[in-house]
PDB file of N, CA and C in Angstrom:
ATOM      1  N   UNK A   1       7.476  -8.641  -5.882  1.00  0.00           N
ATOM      2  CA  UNK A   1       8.821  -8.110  -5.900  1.00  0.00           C
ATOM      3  C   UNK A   1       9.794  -9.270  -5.794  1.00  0.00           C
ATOM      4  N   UNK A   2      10.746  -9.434  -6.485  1.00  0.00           N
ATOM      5  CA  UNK A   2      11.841 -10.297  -7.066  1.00  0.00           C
ATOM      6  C   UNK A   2      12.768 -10.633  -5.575  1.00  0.00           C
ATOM      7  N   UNK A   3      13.569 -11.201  -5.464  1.00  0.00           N
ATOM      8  CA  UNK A   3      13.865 -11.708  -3.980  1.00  0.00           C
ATOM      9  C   UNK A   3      14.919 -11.067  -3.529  1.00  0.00           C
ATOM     10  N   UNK A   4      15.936 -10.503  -4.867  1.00  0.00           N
ATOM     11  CA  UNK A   4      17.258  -9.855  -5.622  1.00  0.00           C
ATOM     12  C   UNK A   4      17.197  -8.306  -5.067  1.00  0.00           C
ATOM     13  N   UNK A   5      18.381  -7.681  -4.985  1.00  0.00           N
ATOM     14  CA  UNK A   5      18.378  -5.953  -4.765  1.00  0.00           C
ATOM     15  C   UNK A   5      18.326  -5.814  -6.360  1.00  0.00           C
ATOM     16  N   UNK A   6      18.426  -4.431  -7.005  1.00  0.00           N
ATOM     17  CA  UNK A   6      18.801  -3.709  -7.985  1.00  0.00           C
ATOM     18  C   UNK A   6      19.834  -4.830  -8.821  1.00  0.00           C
ATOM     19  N   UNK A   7      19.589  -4.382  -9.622  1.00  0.00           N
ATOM     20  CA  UNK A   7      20.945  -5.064 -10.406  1.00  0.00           C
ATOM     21  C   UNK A   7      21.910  -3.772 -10.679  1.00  0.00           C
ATOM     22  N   UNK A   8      23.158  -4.310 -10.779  1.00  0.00           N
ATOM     23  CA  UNK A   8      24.230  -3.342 -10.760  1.00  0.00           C
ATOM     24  C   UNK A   8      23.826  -1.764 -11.933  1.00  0.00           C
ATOM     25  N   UNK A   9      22.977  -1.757 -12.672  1.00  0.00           N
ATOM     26  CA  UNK A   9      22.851  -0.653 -13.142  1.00  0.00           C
ATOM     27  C   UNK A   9      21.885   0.112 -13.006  1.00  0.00           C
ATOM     28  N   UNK A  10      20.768  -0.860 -11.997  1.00  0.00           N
ATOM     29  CA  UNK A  10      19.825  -0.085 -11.484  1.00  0.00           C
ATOM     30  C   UNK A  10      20.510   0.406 -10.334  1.00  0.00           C
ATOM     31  N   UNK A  11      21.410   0.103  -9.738  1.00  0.00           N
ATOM     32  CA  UNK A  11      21.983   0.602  -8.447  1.00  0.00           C
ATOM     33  C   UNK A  11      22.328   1.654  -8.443  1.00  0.00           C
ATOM     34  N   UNK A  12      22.833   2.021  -9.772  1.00  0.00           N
ATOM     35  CA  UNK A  12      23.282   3.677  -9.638  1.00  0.00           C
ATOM     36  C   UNK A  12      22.573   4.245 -10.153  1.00  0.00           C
ATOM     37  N   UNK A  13      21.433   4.215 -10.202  1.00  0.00           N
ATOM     38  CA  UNK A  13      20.032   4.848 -10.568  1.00  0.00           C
ATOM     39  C   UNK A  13      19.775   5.449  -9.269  1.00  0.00           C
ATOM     40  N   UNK A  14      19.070   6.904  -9.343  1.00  0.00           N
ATOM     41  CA  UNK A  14      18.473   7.213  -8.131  1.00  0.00           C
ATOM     42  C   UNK A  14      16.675   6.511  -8.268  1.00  0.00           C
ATOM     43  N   UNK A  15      16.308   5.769  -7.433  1.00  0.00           N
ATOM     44  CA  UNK A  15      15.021   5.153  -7.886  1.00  0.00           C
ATOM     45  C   UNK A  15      14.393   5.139  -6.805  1.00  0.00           C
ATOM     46  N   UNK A  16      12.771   5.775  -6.642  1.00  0.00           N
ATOM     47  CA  UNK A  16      12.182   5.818  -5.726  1.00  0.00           C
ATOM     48  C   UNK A  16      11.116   5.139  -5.899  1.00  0.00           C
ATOM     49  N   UNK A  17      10.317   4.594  -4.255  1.00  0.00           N
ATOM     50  CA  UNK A  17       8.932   3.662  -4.200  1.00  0.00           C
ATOM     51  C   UNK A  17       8.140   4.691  -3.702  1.00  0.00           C
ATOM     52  N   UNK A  18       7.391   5.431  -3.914  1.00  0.00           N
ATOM     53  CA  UNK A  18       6.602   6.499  -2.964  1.00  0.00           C
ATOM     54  C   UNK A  18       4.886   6.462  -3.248  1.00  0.00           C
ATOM     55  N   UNK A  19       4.591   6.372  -1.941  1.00  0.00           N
ATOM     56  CA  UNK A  19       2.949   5.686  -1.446  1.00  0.00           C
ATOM     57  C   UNK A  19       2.619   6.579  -0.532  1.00  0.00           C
ATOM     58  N   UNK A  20       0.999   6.631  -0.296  1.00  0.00           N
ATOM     59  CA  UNK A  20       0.641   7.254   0.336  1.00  0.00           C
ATOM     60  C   UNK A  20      -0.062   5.966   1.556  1.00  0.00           C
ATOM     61  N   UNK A  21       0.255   6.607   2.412  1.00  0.00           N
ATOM     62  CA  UNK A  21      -0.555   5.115   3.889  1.00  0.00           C
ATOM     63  C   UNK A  21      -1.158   5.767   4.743  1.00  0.00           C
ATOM     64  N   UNK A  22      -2.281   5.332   5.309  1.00  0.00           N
ATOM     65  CA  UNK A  22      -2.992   5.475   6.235  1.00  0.00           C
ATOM     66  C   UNK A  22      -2.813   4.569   7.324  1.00  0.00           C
ATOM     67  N   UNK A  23      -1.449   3.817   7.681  1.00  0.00           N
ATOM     68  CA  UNK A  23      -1.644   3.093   8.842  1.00  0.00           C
ATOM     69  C   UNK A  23      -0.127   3.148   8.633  1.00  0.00           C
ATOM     70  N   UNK A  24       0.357   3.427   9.342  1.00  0.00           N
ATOM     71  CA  UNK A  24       2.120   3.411  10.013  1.00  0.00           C
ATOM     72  C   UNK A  24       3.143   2.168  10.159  1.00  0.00           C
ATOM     73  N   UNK A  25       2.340   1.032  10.886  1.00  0.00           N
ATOM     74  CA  UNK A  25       2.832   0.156  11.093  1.00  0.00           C
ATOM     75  C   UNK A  25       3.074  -0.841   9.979  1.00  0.00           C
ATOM     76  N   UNK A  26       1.985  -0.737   8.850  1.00  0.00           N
ATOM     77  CA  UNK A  26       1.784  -1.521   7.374  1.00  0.00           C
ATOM     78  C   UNK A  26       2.599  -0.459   6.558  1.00  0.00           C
ATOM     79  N   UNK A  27       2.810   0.456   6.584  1.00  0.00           N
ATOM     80  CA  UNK A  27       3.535   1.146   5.727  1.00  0.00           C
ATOM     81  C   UNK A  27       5.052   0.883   5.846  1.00  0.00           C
ATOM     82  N   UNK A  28       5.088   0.973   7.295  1.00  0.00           N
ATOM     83  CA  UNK A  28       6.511   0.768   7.578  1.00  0.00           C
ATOM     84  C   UNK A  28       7.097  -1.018   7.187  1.00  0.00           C
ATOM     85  N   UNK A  29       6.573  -1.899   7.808  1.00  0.00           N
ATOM     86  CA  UNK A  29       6.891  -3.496   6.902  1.00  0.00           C
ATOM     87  C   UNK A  29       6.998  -3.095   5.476  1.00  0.00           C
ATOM     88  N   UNK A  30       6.168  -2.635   4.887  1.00  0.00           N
ATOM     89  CA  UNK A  30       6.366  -2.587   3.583  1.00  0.00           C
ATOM     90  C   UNK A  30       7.353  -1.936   2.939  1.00  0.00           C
ATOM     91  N   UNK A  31       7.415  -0.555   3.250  1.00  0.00           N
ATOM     92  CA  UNK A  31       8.450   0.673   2.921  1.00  0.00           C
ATOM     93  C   UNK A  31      10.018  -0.200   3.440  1.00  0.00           C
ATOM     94  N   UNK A  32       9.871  -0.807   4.421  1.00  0.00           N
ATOM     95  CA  UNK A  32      11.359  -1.633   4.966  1.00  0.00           C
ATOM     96  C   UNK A  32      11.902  -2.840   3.647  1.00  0.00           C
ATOM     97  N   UNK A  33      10.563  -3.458   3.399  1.00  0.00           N
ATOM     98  CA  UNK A  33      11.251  -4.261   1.897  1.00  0.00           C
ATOM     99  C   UNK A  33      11.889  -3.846   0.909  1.00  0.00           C
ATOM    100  N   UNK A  34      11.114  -2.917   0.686  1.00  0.00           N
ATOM    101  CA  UNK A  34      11.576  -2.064  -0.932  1.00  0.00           C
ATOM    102  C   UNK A  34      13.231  -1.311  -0.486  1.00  0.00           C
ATOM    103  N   UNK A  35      13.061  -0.576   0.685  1.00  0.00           N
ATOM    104  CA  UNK A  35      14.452  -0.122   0.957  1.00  0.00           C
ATOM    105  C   UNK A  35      15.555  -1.226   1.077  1.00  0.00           C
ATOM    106  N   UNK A  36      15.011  -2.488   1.749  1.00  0.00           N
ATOM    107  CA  UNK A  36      16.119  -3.400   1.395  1.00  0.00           C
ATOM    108  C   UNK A  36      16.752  -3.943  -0.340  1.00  0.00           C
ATOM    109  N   UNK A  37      15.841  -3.704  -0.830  1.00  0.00           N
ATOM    110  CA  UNK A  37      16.053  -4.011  -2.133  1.00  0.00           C
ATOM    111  C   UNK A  37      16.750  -2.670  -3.366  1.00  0.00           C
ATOM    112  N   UNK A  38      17.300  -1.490  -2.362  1.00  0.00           N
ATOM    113  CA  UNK A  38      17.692  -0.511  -3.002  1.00  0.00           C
ATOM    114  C   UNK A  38      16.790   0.259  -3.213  1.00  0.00           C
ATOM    115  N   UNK A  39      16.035   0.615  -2.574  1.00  0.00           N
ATOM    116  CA  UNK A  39      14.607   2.053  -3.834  1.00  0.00           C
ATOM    117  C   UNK A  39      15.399   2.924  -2.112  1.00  0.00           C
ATOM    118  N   UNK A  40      14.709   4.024  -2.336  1.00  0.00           N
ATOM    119  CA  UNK A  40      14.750   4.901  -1.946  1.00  0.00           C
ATOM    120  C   UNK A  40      13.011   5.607  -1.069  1.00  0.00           C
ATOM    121  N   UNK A  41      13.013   6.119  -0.913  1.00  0.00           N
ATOM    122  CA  UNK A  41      11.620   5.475  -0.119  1.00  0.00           C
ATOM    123  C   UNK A  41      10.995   7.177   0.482  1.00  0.00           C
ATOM    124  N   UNK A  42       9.622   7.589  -0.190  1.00  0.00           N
ATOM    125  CA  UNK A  42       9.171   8.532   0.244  1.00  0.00           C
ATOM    126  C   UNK A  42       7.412   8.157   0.679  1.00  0.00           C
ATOM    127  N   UNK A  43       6.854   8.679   1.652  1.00  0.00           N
ATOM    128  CA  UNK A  43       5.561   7.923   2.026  1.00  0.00           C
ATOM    129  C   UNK A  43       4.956   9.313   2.547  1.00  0.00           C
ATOM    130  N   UNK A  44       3.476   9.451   2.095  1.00  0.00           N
ATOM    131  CA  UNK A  44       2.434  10.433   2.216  1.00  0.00           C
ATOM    132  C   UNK A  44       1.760   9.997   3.617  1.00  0.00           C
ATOM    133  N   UNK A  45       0.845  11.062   4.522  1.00  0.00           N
ATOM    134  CA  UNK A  45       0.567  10.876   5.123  1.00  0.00           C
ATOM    135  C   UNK A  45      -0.504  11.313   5.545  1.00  0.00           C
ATOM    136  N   UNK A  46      -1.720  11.224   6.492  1.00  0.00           N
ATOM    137  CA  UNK A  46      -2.270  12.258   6.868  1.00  0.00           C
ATOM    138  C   UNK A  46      -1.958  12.890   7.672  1.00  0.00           C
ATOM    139  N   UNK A  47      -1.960  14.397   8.010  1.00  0.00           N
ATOM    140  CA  UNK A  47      -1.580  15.267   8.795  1.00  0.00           C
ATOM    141  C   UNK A  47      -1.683  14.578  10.166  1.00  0.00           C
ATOM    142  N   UNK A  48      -0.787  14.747  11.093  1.00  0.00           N
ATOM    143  CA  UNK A  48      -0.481  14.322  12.676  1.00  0.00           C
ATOM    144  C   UNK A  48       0.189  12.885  12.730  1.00  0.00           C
ATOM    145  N   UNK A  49       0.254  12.109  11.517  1.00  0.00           N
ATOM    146  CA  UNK A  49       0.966  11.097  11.536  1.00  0.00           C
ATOM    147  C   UNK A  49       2.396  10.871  11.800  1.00  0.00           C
ATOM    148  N   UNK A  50       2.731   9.891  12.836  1.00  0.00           N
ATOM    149  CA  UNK A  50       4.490  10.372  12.856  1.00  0.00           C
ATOM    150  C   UNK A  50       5.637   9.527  11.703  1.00  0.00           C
ATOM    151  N   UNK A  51       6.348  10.181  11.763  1.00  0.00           N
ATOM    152  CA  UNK A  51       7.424   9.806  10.244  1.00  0.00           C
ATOM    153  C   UNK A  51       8.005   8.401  10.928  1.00  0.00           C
ATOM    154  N   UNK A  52       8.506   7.758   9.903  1.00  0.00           N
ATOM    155  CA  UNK A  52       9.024   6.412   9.775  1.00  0.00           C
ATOM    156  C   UNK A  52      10.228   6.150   9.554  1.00  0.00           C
ATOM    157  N   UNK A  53      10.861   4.877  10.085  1.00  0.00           N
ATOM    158  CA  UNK A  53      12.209   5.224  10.063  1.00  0.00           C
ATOM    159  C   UNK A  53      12.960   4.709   8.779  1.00  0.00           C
ATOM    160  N   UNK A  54      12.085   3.940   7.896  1.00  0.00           N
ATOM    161  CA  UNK A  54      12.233   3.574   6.508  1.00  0.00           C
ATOM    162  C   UNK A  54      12.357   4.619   5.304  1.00  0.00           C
ATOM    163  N   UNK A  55      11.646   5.562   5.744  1.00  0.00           N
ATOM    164  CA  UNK A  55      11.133   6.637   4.878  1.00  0.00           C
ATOM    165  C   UNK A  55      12.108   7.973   4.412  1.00  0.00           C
ATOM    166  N   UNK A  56      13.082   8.396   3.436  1.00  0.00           N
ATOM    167  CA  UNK A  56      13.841   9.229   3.325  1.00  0.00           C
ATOM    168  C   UNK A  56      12.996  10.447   3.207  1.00  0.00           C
ATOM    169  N   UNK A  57      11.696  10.711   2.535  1.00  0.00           N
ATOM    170  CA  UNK A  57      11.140  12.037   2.091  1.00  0.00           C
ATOM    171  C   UNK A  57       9.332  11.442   3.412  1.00  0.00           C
ATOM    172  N   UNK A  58       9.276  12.520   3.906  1.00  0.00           N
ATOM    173  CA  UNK A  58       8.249  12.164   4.422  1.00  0.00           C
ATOM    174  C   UNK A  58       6.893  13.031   3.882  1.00  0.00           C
ATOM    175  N   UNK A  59       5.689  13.079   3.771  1.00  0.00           N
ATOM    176  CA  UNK A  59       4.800  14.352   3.695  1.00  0.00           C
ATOM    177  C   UNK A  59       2.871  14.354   4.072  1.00  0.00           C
ATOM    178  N   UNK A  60       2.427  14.938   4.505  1.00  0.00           N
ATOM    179  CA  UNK A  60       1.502  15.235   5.406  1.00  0.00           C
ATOM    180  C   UNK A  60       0.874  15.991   4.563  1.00  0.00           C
ATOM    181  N   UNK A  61      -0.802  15.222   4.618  1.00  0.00           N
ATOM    182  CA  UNK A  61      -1.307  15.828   3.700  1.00  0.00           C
ATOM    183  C   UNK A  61      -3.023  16.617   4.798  1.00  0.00           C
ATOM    184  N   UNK A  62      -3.180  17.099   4.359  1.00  0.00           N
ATOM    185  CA  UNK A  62      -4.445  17.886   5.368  1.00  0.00           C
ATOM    186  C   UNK A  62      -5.358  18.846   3.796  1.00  0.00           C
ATOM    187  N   UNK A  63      -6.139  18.711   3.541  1.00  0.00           N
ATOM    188  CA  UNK A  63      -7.238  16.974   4.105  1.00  0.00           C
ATOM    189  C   UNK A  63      -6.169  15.839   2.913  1.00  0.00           C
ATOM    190  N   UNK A  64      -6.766  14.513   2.802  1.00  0.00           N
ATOM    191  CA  UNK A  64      -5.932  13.757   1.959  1.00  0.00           C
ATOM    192  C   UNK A  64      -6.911  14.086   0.615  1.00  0.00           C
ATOM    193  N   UNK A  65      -6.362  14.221  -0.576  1.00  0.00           N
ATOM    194  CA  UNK A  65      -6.951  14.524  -1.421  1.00  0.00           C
ATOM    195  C   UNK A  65      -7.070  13.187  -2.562  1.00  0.00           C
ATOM    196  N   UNK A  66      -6.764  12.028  -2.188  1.00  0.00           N
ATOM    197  CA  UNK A  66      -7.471  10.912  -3.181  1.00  0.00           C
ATOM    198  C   UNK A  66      -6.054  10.440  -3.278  1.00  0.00           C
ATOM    199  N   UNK A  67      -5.693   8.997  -3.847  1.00  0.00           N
ATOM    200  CA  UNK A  67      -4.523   8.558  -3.679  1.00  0.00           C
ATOM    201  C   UNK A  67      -3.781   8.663  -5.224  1.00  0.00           C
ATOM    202  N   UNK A  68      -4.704   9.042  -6.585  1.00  0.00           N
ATOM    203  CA  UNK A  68      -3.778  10.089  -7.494  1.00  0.00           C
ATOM    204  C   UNK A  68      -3.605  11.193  -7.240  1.00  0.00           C
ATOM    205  N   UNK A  69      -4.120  12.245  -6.588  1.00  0.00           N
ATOM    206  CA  UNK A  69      -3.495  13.761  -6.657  1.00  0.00           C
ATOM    207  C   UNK A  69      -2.555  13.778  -5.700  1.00  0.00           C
ATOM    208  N   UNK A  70      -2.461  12.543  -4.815  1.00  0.00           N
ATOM    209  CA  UNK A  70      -1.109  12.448  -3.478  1.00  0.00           C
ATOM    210  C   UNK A  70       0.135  11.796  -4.532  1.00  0.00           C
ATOM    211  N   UNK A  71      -0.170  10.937  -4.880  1.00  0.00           N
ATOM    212  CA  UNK A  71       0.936  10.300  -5.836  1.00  0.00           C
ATOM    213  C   UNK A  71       1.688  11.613  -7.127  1.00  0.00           C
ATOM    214  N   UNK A  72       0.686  12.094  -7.698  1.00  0.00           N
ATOM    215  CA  UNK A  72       1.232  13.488  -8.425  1.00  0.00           C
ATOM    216  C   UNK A  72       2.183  14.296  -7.715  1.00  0.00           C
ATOM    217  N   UNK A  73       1.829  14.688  -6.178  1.00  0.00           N
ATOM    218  CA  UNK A  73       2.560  15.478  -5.701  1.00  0.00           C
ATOM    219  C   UNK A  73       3.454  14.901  -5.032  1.00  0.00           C
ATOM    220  N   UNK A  74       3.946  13.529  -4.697  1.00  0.00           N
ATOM    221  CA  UNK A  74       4.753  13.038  -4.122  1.00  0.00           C
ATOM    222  C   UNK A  74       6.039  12.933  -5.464  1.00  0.00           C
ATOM    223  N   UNK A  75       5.174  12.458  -6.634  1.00  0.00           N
ATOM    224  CA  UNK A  75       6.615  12.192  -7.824  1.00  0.00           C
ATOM    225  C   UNK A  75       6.984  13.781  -7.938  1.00  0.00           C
ATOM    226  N   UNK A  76       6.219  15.083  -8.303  1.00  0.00           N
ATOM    227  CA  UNK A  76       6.554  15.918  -8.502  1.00  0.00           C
ATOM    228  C   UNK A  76       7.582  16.616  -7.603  1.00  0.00           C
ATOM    229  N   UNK A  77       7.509  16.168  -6.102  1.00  0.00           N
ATOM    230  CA  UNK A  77       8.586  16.593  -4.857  1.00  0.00           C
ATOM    231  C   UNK A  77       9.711  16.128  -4.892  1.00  0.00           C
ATOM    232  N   UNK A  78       9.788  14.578  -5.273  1.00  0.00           N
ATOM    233  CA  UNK A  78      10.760  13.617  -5.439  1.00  0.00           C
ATOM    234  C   UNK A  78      11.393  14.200  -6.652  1.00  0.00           C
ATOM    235  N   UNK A  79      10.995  14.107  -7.934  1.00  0.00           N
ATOM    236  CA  UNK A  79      11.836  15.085  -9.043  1.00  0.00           C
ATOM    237  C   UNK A  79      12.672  16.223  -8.927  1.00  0.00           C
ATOM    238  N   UNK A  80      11.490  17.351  -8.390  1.00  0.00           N
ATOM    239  CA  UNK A  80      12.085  18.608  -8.012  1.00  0.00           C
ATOM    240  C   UNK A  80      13.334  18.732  -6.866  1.00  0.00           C
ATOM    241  N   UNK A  81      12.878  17.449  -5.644  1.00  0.00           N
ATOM    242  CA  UNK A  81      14.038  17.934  -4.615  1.00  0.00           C
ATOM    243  C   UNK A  81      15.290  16.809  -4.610  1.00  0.00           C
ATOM    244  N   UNK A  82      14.738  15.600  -4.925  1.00  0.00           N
ATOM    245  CA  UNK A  82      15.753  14.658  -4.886  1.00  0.00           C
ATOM    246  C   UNK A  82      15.784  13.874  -6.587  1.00  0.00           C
ATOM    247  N   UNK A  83      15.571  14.466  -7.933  1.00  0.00           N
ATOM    248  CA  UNK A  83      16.237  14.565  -9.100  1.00  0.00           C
ATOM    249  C   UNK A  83      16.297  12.625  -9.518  1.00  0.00           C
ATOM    250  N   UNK A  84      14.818  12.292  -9.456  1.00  0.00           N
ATOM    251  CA  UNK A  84      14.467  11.221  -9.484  1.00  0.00           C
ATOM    252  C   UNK A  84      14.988  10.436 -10.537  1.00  0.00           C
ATOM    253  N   UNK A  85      15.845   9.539 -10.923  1.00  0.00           N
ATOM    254  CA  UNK A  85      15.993   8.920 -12.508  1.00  0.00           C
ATOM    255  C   UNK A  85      14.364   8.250 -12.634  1.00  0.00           C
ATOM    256  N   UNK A  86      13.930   7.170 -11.964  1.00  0.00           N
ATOM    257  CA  UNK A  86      12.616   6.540 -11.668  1.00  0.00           C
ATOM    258  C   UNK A  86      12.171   6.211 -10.212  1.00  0.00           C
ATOM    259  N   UNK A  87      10.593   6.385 -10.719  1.00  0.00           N
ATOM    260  CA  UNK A  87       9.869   6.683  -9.471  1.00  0.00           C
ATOM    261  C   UNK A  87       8.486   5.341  -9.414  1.00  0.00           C
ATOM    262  N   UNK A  88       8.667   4.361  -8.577  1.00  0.00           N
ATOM    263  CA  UNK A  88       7.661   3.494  -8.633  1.00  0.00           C
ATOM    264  C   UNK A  88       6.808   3.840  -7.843  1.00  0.00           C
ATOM    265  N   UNK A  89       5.057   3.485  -7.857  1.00  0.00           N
ATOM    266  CA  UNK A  89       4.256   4.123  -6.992  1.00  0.00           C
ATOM    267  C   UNK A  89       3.390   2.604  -6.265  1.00  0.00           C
ATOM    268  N   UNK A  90       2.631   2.676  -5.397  1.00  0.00           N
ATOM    269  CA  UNK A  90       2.237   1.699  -5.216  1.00  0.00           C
ATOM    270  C   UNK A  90       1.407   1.879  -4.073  1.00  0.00           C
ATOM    271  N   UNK A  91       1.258   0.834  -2.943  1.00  0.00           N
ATOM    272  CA  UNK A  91       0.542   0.944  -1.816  1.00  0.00           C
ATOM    273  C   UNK A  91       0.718  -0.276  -0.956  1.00  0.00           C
ATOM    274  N   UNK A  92       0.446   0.092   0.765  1.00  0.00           N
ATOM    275  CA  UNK A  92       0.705  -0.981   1.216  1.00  0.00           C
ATOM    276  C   UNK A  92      -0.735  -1.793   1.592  1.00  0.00           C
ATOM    277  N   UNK A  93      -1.690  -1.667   1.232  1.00  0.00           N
ATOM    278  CA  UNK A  93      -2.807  -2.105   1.570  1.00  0.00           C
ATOM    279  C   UNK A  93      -3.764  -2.460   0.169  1.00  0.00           C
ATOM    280  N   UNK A  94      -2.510  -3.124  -0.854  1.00  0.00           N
ATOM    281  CA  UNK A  94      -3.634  -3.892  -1.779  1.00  0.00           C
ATOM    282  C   UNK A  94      -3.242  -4.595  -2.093  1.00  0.00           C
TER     283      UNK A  94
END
């Protein structure tokens, strides 16, 4: 990731980073970069995990169902509730 925020026309883009994490504390360093750099920031979870303070969309998954069918339903939430222009996907543990 580039050192720069958005450039002025990505800025008025609604643009999201949304991952699924199994560890809180690595999610959160990570999810904190990308929000500095303008994204918007939604992160999957497993059920009983507590939400983050980086994180605008949070979601809890019981059981976790593989880290494409979490990513499907995370862009599909992000579209439907917050009307995504683009949606980057990724992870904090690779």
């Amino acid at each position: 990731m580039a050192d720069e925020t958005l450039p002025n026309a990505a800025a008025e883009l609604n643009i999201w980073y949304a991952i699924p994490s199994a560890n809180v504390g690595r999610a959160e360093a990570c999810l904190r970069k990308w929000k500095q750099k303008g994204y918007r920031i939604a992160v999957a979870f497993d059920k009983g995990m507590p939400e983050i303070p980086s994180a605008e969309l949070h979601m809890w998954m019981d059981p976790y169902p593989g880290y494409f069918p979490t990513v499907n339903q995370m862009c599909a939430r992000i579209l439907k509730d917050h009307g995504a222009d683009i949606i980057v996907t990724g992870g904090d543990d690779m």
